[in-house]
Protein backbone atom coordinates (compact mmCIF):
# COMPACT_ATOMS: atom_id res chain seq x y z
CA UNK A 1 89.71 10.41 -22.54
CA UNK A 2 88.87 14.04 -22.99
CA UNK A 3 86.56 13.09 -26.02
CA UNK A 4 85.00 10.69 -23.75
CA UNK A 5 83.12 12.83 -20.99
CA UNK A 6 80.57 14.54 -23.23
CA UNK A 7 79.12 10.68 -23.69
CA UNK A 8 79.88 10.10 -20.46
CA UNK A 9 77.60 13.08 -19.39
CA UNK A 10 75.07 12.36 -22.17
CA UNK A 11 74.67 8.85 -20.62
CA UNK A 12 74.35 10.06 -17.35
CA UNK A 13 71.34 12.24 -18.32
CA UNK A 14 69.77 10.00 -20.71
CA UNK A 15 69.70 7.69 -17.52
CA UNK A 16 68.10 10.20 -15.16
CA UNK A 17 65.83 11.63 -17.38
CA UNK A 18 63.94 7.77 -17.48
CA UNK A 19 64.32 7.21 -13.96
CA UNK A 20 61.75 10.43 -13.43
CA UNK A 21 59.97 9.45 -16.18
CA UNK A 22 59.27 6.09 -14.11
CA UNK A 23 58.97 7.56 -10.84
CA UNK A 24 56.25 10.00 -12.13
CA UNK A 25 54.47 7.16 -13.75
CA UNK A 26 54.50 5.27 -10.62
CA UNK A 27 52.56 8.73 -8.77
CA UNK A 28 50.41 8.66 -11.90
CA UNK A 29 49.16 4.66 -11.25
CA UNK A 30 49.20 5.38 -7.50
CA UNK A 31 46.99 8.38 -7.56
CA UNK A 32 44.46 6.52 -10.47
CA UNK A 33 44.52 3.33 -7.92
CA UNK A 34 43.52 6.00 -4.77
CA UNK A 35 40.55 7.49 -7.14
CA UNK A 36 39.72 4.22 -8.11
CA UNK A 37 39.36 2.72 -4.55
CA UNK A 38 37.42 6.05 -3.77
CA UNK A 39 35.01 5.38 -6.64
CA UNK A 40 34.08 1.43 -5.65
CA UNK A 41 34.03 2.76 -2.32
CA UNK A 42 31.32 4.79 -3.09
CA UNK A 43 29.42 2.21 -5.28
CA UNK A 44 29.42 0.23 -2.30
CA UNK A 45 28.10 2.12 -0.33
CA UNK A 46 25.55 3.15 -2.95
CA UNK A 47 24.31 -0.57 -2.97
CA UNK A 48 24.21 -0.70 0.79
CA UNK A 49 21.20 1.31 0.42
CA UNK A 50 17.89 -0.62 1.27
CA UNK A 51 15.54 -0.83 -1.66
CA UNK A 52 12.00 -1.18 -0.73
CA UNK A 53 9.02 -1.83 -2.88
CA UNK A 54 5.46 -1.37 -2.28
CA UNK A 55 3.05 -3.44 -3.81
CA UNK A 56 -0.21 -2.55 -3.64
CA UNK A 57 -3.94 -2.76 -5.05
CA UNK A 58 -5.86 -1.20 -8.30
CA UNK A 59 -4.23 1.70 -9.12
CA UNK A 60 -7.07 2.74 -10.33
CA UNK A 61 -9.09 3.18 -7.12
CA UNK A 62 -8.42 6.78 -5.57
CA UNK A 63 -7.28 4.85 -2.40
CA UNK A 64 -4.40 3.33 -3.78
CA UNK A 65 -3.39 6.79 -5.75
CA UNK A 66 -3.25 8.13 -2.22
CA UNK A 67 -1.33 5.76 -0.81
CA UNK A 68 1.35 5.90 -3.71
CA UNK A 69 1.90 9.62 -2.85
CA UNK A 70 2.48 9.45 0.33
CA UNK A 71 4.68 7.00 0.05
CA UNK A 72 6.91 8.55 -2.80
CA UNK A 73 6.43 12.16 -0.24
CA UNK A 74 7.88 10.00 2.59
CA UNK A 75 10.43 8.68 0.36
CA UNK A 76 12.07 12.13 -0.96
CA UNK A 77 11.98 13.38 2.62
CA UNK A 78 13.86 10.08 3.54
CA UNK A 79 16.49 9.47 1.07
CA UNK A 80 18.05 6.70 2.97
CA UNK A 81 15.94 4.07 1.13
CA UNK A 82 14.93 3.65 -2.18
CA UNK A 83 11.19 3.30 -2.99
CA UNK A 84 9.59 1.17 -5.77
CA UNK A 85 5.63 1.63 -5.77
CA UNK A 86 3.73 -1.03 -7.81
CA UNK A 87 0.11 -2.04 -8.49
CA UNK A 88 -2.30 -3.91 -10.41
CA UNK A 89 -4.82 -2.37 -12.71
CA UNK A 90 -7.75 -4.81 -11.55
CA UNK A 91 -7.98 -6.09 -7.59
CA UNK A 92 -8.91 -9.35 -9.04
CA UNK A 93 -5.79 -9.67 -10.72
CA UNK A 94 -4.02 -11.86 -8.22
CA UNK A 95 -1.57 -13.70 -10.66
CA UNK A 96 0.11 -10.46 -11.89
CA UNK A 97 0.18 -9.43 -8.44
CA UNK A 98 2.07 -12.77 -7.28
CA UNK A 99 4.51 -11.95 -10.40
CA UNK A 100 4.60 -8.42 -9.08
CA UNK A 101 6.28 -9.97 -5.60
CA UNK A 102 8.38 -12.50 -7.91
CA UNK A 103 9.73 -9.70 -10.18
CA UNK A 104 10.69 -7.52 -6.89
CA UNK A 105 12.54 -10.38 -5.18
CA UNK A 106 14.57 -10.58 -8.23
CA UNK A 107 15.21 -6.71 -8.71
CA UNK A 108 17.04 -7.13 -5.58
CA UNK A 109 14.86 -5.58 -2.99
CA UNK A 110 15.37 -6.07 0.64
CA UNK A 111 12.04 -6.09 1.68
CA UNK A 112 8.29 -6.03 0.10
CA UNK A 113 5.37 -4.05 1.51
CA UNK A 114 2.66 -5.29 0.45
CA UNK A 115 -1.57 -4.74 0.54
CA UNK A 116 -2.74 -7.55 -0.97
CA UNK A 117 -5.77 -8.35 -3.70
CA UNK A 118 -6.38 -11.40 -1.77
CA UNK A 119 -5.66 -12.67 2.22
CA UNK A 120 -4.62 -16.43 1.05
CA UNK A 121 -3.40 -16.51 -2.63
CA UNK A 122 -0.67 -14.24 -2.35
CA UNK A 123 1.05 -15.63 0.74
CA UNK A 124 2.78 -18.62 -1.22
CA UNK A 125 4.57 -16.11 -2.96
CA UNK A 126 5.55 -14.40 0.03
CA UNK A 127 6.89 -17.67 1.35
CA UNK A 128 9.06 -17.41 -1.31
CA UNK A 129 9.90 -14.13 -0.88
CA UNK A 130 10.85 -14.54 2.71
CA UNK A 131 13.14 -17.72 1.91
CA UNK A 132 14.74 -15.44 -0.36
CA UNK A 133 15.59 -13.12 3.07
CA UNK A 134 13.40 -10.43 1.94
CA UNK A 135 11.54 -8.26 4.78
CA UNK A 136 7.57 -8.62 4.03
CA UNK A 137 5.41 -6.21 5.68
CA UNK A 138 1.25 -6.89 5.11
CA UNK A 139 -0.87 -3.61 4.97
CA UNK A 140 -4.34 -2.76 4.49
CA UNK A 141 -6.16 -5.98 3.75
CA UNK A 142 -4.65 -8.99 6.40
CA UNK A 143 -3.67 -12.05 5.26
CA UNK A 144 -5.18 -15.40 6.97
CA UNK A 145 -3.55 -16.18 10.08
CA UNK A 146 -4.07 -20.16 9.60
CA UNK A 147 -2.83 -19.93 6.05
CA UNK A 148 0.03 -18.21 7.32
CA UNK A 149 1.10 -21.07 10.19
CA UNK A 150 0.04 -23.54 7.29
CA UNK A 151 3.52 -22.30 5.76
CA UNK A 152 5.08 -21.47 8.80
CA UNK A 153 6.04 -17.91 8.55
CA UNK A 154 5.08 -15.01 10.12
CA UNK A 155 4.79 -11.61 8.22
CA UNK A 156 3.05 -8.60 10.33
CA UNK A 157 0.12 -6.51 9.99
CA UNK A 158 0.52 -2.55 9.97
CA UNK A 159 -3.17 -1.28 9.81
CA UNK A 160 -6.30 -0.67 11.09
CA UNK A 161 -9.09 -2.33 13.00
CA UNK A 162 -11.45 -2.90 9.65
CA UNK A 163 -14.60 -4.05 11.98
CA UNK A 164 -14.19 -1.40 14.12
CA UNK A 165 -13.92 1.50 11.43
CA UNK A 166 -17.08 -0.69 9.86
CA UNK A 167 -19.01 -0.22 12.84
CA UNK A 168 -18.56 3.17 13.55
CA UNK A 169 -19.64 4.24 10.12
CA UNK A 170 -23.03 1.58 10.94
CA UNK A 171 -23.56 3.53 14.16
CA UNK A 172 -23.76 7.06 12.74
CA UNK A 173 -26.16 5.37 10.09
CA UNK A 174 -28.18 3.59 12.78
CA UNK A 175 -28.92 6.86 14.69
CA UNK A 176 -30.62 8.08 11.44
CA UNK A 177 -32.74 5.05 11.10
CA UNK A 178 -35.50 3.10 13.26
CA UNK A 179 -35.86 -0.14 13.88
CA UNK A 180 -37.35 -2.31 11.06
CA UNK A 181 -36.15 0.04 8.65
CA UNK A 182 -34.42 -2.14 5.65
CA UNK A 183 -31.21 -1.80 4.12
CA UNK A 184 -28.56 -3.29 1.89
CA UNK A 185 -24.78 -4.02 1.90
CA UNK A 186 -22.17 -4.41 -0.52
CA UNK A 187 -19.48 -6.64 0.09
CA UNK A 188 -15.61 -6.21 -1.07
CA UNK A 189 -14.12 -9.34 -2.35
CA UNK A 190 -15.45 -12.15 -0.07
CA UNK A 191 -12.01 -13.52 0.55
CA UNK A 192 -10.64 -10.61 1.41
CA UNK A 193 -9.79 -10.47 5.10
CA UNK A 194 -11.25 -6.25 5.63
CA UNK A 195 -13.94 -6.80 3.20
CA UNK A 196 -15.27 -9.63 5.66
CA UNK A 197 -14.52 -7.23 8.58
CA UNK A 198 -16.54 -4.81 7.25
CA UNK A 199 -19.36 -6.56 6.20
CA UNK A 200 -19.02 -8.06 10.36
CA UNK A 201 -18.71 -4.69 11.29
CA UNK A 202 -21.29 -3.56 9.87
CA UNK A 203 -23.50 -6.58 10.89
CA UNK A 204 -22.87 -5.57 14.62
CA UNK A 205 -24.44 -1.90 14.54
CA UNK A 206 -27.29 -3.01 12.11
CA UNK A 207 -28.27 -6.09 14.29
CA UNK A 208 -28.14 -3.63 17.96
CA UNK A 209 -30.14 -1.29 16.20
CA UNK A 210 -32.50 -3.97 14.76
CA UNK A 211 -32.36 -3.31 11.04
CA UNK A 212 -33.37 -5.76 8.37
CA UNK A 213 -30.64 -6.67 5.90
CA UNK A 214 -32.40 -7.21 2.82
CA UNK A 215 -29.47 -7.82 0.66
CA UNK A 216 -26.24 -8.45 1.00
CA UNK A 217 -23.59 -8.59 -2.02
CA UNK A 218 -20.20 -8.53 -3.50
CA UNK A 219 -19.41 -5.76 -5.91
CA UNK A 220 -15.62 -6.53 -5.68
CA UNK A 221 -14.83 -3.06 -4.98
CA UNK A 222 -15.74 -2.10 -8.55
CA UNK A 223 -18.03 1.39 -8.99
CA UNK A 224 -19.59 0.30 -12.39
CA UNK A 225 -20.89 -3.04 -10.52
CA UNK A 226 -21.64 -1.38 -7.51
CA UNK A 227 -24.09 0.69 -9.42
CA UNK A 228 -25.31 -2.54 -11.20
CA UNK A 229 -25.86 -4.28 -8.11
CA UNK A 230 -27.63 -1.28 -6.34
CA UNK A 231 -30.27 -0.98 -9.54
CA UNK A 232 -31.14 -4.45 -8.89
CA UNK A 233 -31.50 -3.95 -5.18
CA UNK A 234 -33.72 -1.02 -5.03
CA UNK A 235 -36.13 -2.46 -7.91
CA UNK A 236 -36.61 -5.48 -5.49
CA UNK A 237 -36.80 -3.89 -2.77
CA UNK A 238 -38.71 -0.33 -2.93
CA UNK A 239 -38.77 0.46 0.82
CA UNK A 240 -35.41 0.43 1.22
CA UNK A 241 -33.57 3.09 3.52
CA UNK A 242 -30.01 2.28 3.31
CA UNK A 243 -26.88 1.31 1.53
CA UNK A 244 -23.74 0.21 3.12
CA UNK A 245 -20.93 -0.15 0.85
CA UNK A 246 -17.51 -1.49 2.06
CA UNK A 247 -15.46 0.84 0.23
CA UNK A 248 -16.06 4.89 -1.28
CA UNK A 249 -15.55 3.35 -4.67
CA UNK A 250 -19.03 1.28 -4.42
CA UNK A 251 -20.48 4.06 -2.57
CA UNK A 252 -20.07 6.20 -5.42
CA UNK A 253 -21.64 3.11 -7.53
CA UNK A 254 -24.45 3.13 -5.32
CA UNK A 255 -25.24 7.06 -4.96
CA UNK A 256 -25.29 6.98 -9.18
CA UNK A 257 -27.61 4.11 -9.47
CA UNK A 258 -30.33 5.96 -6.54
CA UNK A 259 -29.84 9.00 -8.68
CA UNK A 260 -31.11 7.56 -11.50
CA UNK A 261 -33.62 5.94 -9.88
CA UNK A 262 -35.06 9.26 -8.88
CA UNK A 263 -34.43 8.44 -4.96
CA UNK A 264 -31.70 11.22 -4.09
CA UNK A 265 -32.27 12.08 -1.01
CA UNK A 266 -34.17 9.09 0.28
CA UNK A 267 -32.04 6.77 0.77
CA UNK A 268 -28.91 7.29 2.92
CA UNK A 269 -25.42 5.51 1.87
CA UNK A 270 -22.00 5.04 3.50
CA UNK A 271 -19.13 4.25 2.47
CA UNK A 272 -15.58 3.23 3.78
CA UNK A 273 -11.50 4.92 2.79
CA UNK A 274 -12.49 8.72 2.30
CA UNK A 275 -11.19 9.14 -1.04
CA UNK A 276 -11.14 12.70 -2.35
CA UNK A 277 -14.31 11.77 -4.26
CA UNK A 278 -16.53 11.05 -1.09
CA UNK A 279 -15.31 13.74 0.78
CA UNK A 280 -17.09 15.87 -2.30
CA UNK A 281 -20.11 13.76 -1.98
CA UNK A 282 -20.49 14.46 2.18
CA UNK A 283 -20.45 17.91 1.34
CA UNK A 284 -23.03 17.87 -1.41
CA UNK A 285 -25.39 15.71 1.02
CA UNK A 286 -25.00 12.38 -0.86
CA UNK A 287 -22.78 10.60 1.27
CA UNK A 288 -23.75 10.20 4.68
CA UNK A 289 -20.48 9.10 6.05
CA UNK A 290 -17.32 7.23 5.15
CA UNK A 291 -14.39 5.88 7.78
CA UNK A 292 -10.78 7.35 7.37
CA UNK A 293 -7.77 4.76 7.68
CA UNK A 294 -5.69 7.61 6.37
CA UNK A 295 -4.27 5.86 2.97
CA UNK A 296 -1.52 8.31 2.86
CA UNK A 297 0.28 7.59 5.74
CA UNK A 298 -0.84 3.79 5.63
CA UNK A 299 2.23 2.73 3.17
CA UNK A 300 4.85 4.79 5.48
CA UNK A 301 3.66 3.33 8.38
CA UNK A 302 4.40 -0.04 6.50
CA UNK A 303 7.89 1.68 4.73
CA UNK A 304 8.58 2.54 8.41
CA UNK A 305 8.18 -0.63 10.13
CA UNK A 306 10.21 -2.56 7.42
CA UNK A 307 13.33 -0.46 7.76
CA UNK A 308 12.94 -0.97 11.58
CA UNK A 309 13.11 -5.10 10.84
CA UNK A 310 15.81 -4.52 8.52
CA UNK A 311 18.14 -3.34 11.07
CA UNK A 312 16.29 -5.50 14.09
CA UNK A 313 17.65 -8.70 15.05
CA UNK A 314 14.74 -9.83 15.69
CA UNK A 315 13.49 -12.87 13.01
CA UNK A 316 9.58 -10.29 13.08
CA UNK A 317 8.21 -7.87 14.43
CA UNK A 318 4.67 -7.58 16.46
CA UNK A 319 1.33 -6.37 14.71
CA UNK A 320 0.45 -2.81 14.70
CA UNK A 321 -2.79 -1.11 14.60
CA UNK A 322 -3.10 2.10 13.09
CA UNK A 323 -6.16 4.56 13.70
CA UNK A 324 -9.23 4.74 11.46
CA UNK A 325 -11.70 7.70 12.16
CA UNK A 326 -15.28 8.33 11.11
CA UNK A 327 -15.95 11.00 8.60
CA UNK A 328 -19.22 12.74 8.64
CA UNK A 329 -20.42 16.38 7.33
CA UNK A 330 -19.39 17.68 10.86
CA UNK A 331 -15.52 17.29 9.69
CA UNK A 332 -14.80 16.42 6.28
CA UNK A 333 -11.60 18.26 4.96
CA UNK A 334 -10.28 18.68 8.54
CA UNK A 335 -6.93 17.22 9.63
């Protein structure tokens, strides 16, 4: 029996020692379970976090570049969202701007802000979108009201009063001009909802003040056929006193082509966005004036209102106009 308890006690230990061996695994698995719940915790809240993407025009056009920035600004000082900022290298482009919504419904976003390239094309696509339960918010060109009930859905506007802005700009021209005195428009993209409330707009002040409208044409937004366009014009029509241009990028077209026609100076333009471009040109003389619908803040005010619908219970939310200021040499520059 005596050469029996040193076993015995061996045993005993042998015994314990696995017992704490267990009980310390359990505390291992029970503390790597904790982290782990932690850690999917936190990816889910990490995917809780809206995604919004902003779809907009030709990056190309000064406008657009403005409106990216602030948007991206907004979106560092707001980390509560996460931005995606899209565009298409030509505004005619309207299929890879359709794809552009497409490819953003499938990244996951929960909502689309969006200025469109045209005011009826793109809204099947945004059908789709909205089907999909994605927020769409329309900026900066309007989409058609009666295409819109045609597909019964309702997606609001965040922007400005396009006629309006138009006809301010055609005022301040007017008051430089007499009556009789000719001049020439060019059109944005004729079935674009602002580029036919501009050319109205602009139509309103010229008519009150009794101009003649010796041409009106679409250069599609485009500088290079702006300045086409404008050579054209001003060899058929010698006497002319003005050029109204629905957007700073044709402006700029149009101030080139009376440059080299040796008419600097003569004739006065306007233009419409005051990109960074035509703000240069008001100061050197060349630009008469240009309307501000402040493009920087234009895509927040959109990024605003579509986190707003995100957490509204509401199925939309109203229309909202935004200001749009004239620009002339009196206060170019100034906030």
């Amino acid at each position: 029996m005596i050469k029996q308890k040193p076993f015995l006690m061996t045993t005993f230990l042998f015994a314990l020692t696995i017992l704490l061996s267990v009980v310390g695994c359990d505390r291992q698995k029970s503390e790597t379970l904790r982290t782990s719940m932690k850690d999917e915790e936190g990816a889910s809240q990490a995917t809780t976090k809206p995604k919004i993407a902003l779809i907009m025009k030709s990056l190309a056009n000064d406008f657009f570049s403005t409106m990216a920035e602030g948007a991206r600004a907004h979106s560092e000082a707001n980390p509560q969202y996460e931005l995606l900022v899209n565009g298409i290298k030509d505004e005619r482009d309207l299929a890879r701007q359709a794809e552009l919504v497409d490819e953003m419904v499938a990244s996951g976003c929960q909502a689309i802000v969006i200025a469109p390239a045209d005011s009826k094309a793109l809204i099947p696509s945004l059908r789709k979108a909205i089907k999909a339960g994605v927020v769409v918010v329309n900026i900066d060109n309007q989409l058609d009201q009666s295409i819109l009930d045609q597909e019964g859905i309702t997606i609001p506007f965040v922007g400005p009063d396009n006629r309006q802005g138009a006809r301010m700009v055609a005022e301040y021209l007017v008051g430089k001009l007499k009556a009789g005195d000719e001049v020439a428009i060019l059109e944005g993209i004729t079935t674009s909802f602002n580029a036919q409330q501009r050319k109205t707009g602009f139509e309103d002040a010229l008519s009150e003040g009794q101009l003649t409208v010796v041409s009106s044409q679409s250069a599609q937004w485009e500088m290079n056929m702006a300045n086409t366009i404008t050579s054209s014009i001003l060899s058929e029509h010698p006497t002319l006193k003005a050029i109204l241009a629905s957007n700073d990028s044709m402006a700029l077209g149009a101030i080139a082509a009376v440059k080299e026609a040796n008419k600097t100076g003569q004739i006065y333009i306007v233009g419409f966005d005051n990109i960074q471009a035509a703000q240069e040109a008001i100061r050197e003389g060349k630009l008469l004036a240009t309307a501000d619908q402040h493009g920087d803040q234009l895509a927040v005010f959109g990024i605003e209102y579509a986190l707003k619908q995100i957490g509204s219970q509401d199925e939309t939310l109203p229309d909202k106009q935004t200001a749009v200021d004239l620009i002339t040499s009196d206060n170019v520059g100034k906030p």
